[in-house]
C-alpha atoms as a PDB file:
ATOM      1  CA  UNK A   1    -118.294-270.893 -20.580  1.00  0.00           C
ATOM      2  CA  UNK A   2    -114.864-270.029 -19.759  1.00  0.00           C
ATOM      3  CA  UNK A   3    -113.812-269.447 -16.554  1.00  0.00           C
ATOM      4  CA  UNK A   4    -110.438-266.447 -16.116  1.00  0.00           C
ATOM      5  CA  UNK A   5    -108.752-266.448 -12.751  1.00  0.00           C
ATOM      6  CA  UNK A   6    -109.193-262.764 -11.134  1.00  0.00           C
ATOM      7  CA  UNK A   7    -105.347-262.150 -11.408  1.00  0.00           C
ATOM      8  CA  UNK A   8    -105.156-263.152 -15.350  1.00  0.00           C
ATOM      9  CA  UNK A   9    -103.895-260.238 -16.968  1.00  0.00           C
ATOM     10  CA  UNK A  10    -105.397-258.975 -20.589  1.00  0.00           C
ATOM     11  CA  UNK A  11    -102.630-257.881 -23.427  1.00  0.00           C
ATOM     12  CA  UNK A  12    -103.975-254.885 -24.419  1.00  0.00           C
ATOM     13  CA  UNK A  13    -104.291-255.179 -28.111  1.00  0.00           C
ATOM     14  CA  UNK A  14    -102.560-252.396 -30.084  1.00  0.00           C
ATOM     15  CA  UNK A  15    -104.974-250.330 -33.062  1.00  0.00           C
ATOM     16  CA  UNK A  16    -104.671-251.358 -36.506  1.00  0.00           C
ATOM     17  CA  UNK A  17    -103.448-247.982 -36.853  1.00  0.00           C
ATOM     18  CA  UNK A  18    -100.163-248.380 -34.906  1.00  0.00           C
ATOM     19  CA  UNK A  19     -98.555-250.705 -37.884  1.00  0.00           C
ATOM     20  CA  UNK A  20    -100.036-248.285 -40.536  1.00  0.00           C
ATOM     21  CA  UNK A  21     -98.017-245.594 -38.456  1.00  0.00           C
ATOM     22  CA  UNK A  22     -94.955-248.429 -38.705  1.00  0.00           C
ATOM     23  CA  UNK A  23     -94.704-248.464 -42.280  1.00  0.00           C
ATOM     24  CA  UNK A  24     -95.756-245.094 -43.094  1.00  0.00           C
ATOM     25  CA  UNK A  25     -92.379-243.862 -40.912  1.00  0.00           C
ATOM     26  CA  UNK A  26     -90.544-246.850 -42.809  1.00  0.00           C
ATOM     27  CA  UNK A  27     -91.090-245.189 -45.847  1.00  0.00           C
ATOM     28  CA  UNK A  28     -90.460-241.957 -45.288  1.00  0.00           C
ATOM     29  CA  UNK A  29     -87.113-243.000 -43.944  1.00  0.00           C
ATOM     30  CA  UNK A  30     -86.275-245.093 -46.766  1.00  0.00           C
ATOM     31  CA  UNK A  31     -87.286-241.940 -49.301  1.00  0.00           C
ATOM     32  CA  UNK A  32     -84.924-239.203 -47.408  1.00  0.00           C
ATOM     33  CA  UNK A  33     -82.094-241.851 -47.631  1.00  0.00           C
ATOM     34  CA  UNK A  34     -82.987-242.264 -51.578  1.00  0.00           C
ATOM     35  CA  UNK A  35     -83.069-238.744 -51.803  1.00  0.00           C
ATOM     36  CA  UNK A  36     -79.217-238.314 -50.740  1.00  0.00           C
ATOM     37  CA  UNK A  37     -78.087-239.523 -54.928  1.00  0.00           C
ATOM     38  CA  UNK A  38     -79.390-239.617 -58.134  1.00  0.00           C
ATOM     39  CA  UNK A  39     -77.686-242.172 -59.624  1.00  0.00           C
ATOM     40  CA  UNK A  40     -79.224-244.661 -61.739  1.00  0.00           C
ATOM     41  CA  UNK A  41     -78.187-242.513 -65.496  1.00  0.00           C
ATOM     42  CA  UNK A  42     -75.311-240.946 -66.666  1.00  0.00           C
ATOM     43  CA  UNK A  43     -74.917-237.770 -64.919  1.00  0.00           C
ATOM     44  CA  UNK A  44     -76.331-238.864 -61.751  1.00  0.00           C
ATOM     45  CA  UNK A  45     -74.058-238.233 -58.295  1.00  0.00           C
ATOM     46  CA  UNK A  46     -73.596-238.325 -54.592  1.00  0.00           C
ATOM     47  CA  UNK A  47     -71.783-236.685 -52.478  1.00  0.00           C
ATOM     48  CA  UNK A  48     -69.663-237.973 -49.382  1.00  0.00           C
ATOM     49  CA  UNK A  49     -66.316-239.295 -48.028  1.00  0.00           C
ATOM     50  CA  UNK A  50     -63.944-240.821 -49.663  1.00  0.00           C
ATOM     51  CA  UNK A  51     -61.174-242.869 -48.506  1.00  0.00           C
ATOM     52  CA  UNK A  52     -58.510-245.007 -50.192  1.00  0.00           C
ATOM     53  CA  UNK A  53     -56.718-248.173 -50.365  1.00  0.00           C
ATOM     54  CA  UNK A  54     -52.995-249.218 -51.781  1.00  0.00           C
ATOM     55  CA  UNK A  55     -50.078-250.543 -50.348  1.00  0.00           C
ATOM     56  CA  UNK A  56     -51.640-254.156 -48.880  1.00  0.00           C
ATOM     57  CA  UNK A  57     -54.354-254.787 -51.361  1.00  0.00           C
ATOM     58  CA  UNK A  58     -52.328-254.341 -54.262  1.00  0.00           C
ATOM     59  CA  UNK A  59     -52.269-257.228 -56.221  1.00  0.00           C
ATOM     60  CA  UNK A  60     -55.492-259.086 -54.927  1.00  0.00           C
ATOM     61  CA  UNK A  61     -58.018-259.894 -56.172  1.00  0.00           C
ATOM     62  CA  UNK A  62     -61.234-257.111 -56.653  1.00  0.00           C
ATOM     63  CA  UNK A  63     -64.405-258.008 -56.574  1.00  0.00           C
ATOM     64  CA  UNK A  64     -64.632-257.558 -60.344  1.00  0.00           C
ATOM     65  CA  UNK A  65     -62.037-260.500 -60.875  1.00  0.00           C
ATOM     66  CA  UNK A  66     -59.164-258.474 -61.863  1.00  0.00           C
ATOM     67  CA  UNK A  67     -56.127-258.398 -59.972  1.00  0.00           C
ATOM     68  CA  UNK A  68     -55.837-254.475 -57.838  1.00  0.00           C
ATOM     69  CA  UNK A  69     -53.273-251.784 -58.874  1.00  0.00           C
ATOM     70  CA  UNK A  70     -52.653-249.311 -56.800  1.00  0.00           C
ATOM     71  CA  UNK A  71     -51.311-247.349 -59.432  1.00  0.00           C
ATOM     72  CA  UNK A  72     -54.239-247.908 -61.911  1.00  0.00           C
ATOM     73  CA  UNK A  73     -57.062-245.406 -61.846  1.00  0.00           C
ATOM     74  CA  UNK A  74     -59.539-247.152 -60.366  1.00  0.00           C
ATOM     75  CA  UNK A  75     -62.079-247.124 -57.512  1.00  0.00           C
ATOM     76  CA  UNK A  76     -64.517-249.677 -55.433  1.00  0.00           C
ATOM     77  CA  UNK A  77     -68.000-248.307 -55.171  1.00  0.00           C
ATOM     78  CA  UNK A  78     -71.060-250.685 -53.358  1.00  0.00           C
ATOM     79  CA  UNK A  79     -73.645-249.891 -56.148  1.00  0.00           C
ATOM     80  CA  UNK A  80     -71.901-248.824 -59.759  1.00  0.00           C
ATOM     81  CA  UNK A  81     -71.836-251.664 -61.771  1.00  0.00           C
ATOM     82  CA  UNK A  82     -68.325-252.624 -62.698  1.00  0.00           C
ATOM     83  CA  UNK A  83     -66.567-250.614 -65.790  1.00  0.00           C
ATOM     84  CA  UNK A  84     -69.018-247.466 -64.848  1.00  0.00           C
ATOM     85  CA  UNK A  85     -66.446-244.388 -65.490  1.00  0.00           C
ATOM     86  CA  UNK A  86     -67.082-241.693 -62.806  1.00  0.00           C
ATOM     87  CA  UNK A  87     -65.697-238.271 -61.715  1.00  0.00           C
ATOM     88  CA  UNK A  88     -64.835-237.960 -58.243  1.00  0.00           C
ATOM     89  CA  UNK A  89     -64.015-234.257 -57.189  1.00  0.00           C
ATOM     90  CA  UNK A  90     -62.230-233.530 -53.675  1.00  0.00           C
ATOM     91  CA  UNK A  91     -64.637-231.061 -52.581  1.00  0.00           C
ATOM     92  CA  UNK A  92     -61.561-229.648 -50.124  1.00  0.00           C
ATOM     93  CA  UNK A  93     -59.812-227.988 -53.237  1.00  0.00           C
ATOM     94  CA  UNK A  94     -61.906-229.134 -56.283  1.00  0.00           C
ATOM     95  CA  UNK A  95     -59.218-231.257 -57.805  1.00  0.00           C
ATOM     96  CA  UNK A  96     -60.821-234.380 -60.170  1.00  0.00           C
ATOM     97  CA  UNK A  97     -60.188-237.432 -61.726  1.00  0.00           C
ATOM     98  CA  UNK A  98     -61.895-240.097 -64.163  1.00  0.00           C
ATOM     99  CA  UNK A  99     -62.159-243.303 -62.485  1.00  0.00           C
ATOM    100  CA  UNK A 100     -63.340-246.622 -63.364  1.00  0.00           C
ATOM    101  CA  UNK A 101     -65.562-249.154 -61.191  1.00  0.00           C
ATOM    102  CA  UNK A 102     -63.692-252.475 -60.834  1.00  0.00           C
ATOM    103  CA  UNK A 103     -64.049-253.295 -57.072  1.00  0.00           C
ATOM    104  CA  UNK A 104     -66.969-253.310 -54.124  1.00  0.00           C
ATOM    105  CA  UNK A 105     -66.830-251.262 -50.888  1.00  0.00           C
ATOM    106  CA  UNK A 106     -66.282-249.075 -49.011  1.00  0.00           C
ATOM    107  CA  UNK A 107     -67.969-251.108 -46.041  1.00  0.00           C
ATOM    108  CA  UNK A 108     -67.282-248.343 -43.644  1.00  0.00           C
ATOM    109  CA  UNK A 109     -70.657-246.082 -43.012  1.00  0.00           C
ATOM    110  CA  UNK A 110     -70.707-242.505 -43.868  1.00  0.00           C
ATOM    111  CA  UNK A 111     -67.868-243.159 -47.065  1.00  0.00           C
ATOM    112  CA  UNK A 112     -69.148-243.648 -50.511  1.00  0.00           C
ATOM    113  CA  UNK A 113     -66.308-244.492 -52.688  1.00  0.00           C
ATOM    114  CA  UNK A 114     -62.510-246.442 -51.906  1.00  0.00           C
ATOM    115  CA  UNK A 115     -59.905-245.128 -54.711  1.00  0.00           C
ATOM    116  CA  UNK A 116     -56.941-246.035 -55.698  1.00  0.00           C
ATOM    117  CA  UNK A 117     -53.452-245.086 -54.515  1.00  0.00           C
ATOM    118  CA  UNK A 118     -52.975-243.210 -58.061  1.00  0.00           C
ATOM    119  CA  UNK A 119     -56.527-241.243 -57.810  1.00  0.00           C
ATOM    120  CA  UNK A 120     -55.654-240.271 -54.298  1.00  0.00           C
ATOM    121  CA  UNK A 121     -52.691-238.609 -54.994  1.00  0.00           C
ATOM    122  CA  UNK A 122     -54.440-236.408 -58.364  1.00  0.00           C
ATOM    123  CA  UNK A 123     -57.122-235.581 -55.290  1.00  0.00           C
ATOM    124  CA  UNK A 124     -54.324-234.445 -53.575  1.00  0.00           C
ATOM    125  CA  UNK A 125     -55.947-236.631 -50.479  1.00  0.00           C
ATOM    126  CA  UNK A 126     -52.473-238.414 -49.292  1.00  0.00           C
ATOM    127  CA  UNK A 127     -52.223-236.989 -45.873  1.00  0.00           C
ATOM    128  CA  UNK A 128     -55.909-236.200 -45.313  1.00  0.00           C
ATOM    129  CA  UNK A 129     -56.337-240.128 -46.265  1.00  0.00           C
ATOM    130  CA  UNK A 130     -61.000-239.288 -45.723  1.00  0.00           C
ATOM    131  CA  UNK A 131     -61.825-236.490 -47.628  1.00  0.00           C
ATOM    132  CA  UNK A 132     -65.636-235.174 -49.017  1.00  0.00           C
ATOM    133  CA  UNK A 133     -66.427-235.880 -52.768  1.00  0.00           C
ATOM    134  CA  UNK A 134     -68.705-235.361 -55.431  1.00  0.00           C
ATOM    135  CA  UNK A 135     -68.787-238.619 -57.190  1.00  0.00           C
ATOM    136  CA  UNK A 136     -70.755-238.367 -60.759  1.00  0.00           C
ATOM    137  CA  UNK A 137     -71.541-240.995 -63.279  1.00  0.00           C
ATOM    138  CA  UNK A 138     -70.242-240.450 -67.246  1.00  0.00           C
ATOM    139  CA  UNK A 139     -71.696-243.489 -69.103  1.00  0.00           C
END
């Protein structure tokens, strides 16, 4: 027989329930975010901000191995795999250009894709230097 002091207080113990309720919220979170691209095919695309990157990284290394060129037409994405071609429209005045996947990032939240120097300045995105995009996927 085990003997419990008068003051000994009980944990309530939660319903099973409670961590059904845990994931079920879990998912649904992780669907809406999903549900913000379609990539995964050609012709998929997201929309967002993009940003971009020259002067200092030029010449460095990207992620893909290959030395960066600001003047190339090129673009860091966190996903794409490397040499995926994409569109990227400036959704401010519908200007585009084809870019190709050679580097990781952007690894600020709420941006989607990092272009070059060279793409910036066909988006017309030079003094703006965050702008929204449509980014789509051709191969």
């Amino acid at each position: 027989m085990t003997i419990r002091s008068p003051d000994a207080i009980r944990e309530p113990s939660l319903p099973r329930i409670t961590s059904g309720l845990r994931t079920f919220a879990l998912l649904g979170a992780l669907a809406l975010l999903g549900g913000c691209s379609t990539f995964g095919s050609a012709g998929g695309s997201e929309t967002g901000k993009a940003s971009y990157y020259g002067d200092r990284h030029h010449g460095q290394l990207t992620a893909s191995g290959e030395r960066f060129d600001q003047n190339a037409l090129t673009a860091a994405h966190r996903t794409l795999p490397f040499g995926t071609r994409v569109r990227v429209t400036n959704l401010n005045n519908e200007r585009s250009v084809v870019l190709r996947i050679n580097d990781r990032g952007p690894f600020v939240r709420g941006r989607v894709i990092d272009v070059s120097r060279a793409a910036a300045v066909r988006l017309d995105m030079l003094r703006a230097g965050v702008v929204p995009v449509r980014v789509e996927t051709l191969d």
